[in-house]
C-alpha atoms as a PDB file:
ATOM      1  CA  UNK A   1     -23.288  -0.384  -4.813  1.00  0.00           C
ATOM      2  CA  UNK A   2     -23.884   2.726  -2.961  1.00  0.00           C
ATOM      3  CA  UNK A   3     -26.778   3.363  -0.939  1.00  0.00           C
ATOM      4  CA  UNK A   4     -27.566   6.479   0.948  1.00  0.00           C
ATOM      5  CA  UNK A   5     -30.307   5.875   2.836  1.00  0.00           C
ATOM      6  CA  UNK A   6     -29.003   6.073   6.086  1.00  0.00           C
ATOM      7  CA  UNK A   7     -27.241   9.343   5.136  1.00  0.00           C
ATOM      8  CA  UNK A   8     -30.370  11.055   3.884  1.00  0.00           C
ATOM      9  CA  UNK A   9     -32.151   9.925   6.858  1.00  0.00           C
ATOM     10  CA  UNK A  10     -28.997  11.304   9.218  1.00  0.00           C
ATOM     11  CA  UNK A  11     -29.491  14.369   8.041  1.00  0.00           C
ATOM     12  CA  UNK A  12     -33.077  14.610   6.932  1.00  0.00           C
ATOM     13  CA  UNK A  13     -32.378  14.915   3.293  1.00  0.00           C
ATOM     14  CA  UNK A  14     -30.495  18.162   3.603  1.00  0.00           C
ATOM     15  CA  UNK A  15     -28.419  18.942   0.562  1.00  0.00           C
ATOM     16  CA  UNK A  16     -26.028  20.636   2.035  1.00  0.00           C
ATOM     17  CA  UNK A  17     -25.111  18.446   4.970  1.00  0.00           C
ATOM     18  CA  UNK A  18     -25.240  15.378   2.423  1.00  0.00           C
ATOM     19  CA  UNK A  19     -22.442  17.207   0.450  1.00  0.00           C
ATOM     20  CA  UNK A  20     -20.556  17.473   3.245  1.00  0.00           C
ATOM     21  CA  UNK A  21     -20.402  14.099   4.629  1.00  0.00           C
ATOM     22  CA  UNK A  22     -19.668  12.476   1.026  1.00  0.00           C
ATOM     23  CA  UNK A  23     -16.875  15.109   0.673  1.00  0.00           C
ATOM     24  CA  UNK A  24     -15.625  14.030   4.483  1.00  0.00           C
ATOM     25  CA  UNK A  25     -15.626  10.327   3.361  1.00  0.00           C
ATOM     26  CA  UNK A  26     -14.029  10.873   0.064  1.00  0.00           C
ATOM     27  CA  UNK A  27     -11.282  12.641   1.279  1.00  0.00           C
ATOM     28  CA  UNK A  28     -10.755  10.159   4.821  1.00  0.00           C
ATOM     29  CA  UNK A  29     -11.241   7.422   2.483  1.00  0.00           C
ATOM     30  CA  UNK A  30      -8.905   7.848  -0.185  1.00  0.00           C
ATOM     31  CA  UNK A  31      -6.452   8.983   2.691  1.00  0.00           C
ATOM     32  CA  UNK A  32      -7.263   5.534   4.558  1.00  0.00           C
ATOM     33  CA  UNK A  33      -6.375   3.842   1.320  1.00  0.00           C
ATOM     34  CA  UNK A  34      -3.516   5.372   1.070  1.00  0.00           C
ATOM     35  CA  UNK A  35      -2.038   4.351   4.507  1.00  0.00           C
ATOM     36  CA  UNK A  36      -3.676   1.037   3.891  1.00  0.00           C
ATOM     37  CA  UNK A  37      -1.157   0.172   0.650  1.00  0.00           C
ATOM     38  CA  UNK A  38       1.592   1.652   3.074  1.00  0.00           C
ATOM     39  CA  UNK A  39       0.439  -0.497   5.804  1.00  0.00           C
ATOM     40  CA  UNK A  40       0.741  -3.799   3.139  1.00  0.00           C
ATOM     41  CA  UNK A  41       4.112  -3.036   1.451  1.00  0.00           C
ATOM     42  CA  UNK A  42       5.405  -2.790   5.247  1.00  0.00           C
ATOM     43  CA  UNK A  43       3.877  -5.767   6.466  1.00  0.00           C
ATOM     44  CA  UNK A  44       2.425  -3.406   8.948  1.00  0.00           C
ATOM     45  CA  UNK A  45      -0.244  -5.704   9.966  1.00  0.00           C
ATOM     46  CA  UNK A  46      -1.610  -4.167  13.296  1.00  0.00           C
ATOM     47  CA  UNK A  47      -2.080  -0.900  11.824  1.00  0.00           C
ATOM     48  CA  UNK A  48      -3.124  -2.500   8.542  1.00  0.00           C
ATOM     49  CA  UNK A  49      -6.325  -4.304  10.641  1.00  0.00           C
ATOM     50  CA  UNK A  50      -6.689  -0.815  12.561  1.00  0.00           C
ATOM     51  CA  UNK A  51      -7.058   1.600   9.678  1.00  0.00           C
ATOM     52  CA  UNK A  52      -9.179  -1.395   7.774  1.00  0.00           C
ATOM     53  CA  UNK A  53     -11.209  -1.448  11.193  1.00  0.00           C
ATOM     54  CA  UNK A  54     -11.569   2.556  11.191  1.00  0.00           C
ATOM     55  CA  UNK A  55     -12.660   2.772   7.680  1.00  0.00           C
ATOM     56  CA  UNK A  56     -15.959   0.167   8.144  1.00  0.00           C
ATOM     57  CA  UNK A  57     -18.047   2.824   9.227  1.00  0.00           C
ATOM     58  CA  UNK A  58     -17.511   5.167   7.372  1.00  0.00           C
ATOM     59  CA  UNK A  59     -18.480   2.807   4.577  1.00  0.00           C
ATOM     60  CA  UNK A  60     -21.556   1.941   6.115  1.00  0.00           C
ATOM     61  CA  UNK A  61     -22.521   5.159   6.609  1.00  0.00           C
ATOM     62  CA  UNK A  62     -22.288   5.983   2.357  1.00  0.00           C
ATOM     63  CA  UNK A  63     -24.093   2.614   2.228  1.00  0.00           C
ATOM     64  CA  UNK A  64     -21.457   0.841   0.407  1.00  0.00           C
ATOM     65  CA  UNK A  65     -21.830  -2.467   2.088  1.00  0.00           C
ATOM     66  CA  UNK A  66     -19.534  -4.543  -0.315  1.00  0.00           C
ATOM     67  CA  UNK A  67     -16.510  -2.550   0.949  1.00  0.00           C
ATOM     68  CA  UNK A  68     -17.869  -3.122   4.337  1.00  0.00           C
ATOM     69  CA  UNK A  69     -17.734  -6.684   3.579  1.00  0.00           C
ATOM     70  CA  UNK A  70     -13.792  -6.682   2.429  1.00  0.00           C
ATOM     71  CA  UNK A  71     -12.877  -4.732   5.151  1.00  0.00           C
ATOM     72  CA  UNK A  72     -14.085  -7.355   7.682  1.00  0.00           C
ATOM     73  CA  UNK A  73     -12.388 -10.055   5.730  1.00  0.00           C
ATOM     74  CA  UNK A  74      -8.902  -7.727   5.764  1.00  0.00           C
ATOM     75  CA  UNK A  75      -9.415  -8.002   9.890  1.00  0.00           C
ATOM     76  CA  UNK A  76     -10.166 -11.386   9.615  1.00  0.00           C
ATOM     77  CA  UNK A  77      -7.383 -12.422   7.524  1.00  0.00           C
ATOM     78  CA  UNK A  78      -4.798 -10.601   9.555  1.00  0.00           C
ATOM     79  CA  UNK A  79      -6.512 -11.995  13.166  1.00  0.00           C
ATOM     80  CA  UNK A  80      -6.360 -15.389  11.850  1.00  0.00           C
ATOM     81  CA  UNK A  81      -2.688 -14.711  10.212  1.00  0.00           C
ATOM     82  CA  UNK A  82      -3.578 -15.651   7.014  1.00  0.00           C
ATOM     83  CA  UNK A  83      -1.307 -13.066   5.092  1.00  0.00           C
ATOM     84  CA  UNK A  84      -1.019 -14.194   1.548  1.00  0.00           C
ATOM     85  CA  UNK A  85      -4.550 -13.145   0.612  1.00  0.00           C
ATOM     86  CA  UNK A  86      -4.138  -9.521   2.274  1.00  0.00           C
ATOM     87  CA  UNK A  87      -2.925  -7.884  -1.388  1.00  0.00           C
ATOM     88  CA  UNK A  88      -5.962  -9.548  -2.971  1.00  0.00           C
ATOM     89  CA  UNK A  89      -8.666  -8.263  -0.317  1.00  0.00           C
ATOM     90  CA  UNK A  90      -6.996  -4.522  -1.193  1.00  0.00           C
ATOM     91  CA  UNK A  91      -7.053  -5.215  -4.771  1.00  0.00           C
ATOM     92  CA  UNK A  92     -10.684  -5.683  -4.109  1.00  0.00           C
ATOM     93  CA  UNK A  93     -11.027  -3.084  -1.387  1.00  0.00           C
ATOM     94  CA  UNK A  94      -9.708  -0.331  -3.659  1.00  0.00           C
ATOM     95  CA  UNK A  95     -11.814  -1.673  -6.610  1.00  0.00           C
ATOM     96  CA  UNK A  96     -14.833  -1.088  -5.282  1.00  0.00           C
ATOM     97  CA  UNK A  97     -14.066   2.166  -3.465  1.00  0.00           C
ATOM     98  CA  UNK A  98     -12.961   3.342  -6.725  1.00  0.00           C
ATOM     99  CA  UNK A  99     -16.067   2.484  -8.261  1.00  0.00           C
ATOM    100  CA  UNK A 100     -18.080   4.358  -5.358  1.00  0.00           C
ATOM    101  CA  UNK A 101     -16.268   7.363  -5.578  1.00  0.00           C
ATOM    102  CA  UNK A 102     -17.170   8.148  -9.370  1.00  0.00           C
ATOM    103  CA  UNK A 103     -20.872   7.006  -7.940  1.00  0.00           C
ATOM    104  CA  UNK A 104     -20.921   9.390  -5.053  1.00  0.00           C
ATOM    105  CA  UNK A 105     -19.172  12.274  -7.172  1.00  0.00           C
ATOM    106  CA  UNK A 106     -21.802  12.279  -9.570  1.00  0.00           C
ATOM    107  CA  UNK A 107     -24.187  12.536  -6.482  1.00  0.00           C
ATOM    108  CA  UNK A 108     -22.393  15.461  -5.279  1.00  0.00           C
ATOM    109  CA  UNK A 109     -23.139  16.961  -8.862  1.00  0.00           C
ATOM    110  CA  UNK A 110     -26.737  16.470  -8.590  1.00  0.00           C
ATOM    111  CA  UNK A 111     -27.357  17.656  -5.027  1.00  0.00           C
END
């Protein structure tokens, strides 16, 4: 699910630097979420696509691709209009974000 390659490479496997960045996305992430739920209970699609948009890097940079994958389909479904399947691309958004998190906390742990 989560695969740090391109972070260890990025900063050349330094412990320190790795604990940093996982912190940084953690804490952006779970913020992003946040907004994100706003964002749907508003029917705040623009910024809904724009903070879905923001948050795809990040997740490629932690390596969690799946979540990558969701987030494209969130913009997708919101360019194309197709609204009713927003809550369930969260659902599944959040899932596996949620499921990352305990991953990369127990990484933090061990570096």
């Amino acid at each position: 699910m989560t695969n740090l390659t391109f972070l260890r490479n990025f900063t050349k496997d330094d412990p320190e630097k790795m604990k940093r960045y996982i912190s940084l996305y953690l804490d952006v992430a779970q913020k992003n979420f946040e907004e994100m739920k706003r964002n749907l209970a508003d029917k705040d699609w623009e910024q809904l696509r724009i903070n879905a948009h923001s948050l795809k890097p990040q997740a490629d940079f932690m390596g969690i691709n799946s979540l990558k994958e969701e987030l494209i389909k969130i913009e997708e479904a919101i360019v194309t209009k197709k609204f009713d399947v927003l809550e369930n691309l969260l659902f599944k958004s959040l899932k596996i974000a949620a499921d990352s998190e305990i991953i990369l906390n127990e990484m933090l742990q061990q570096l």
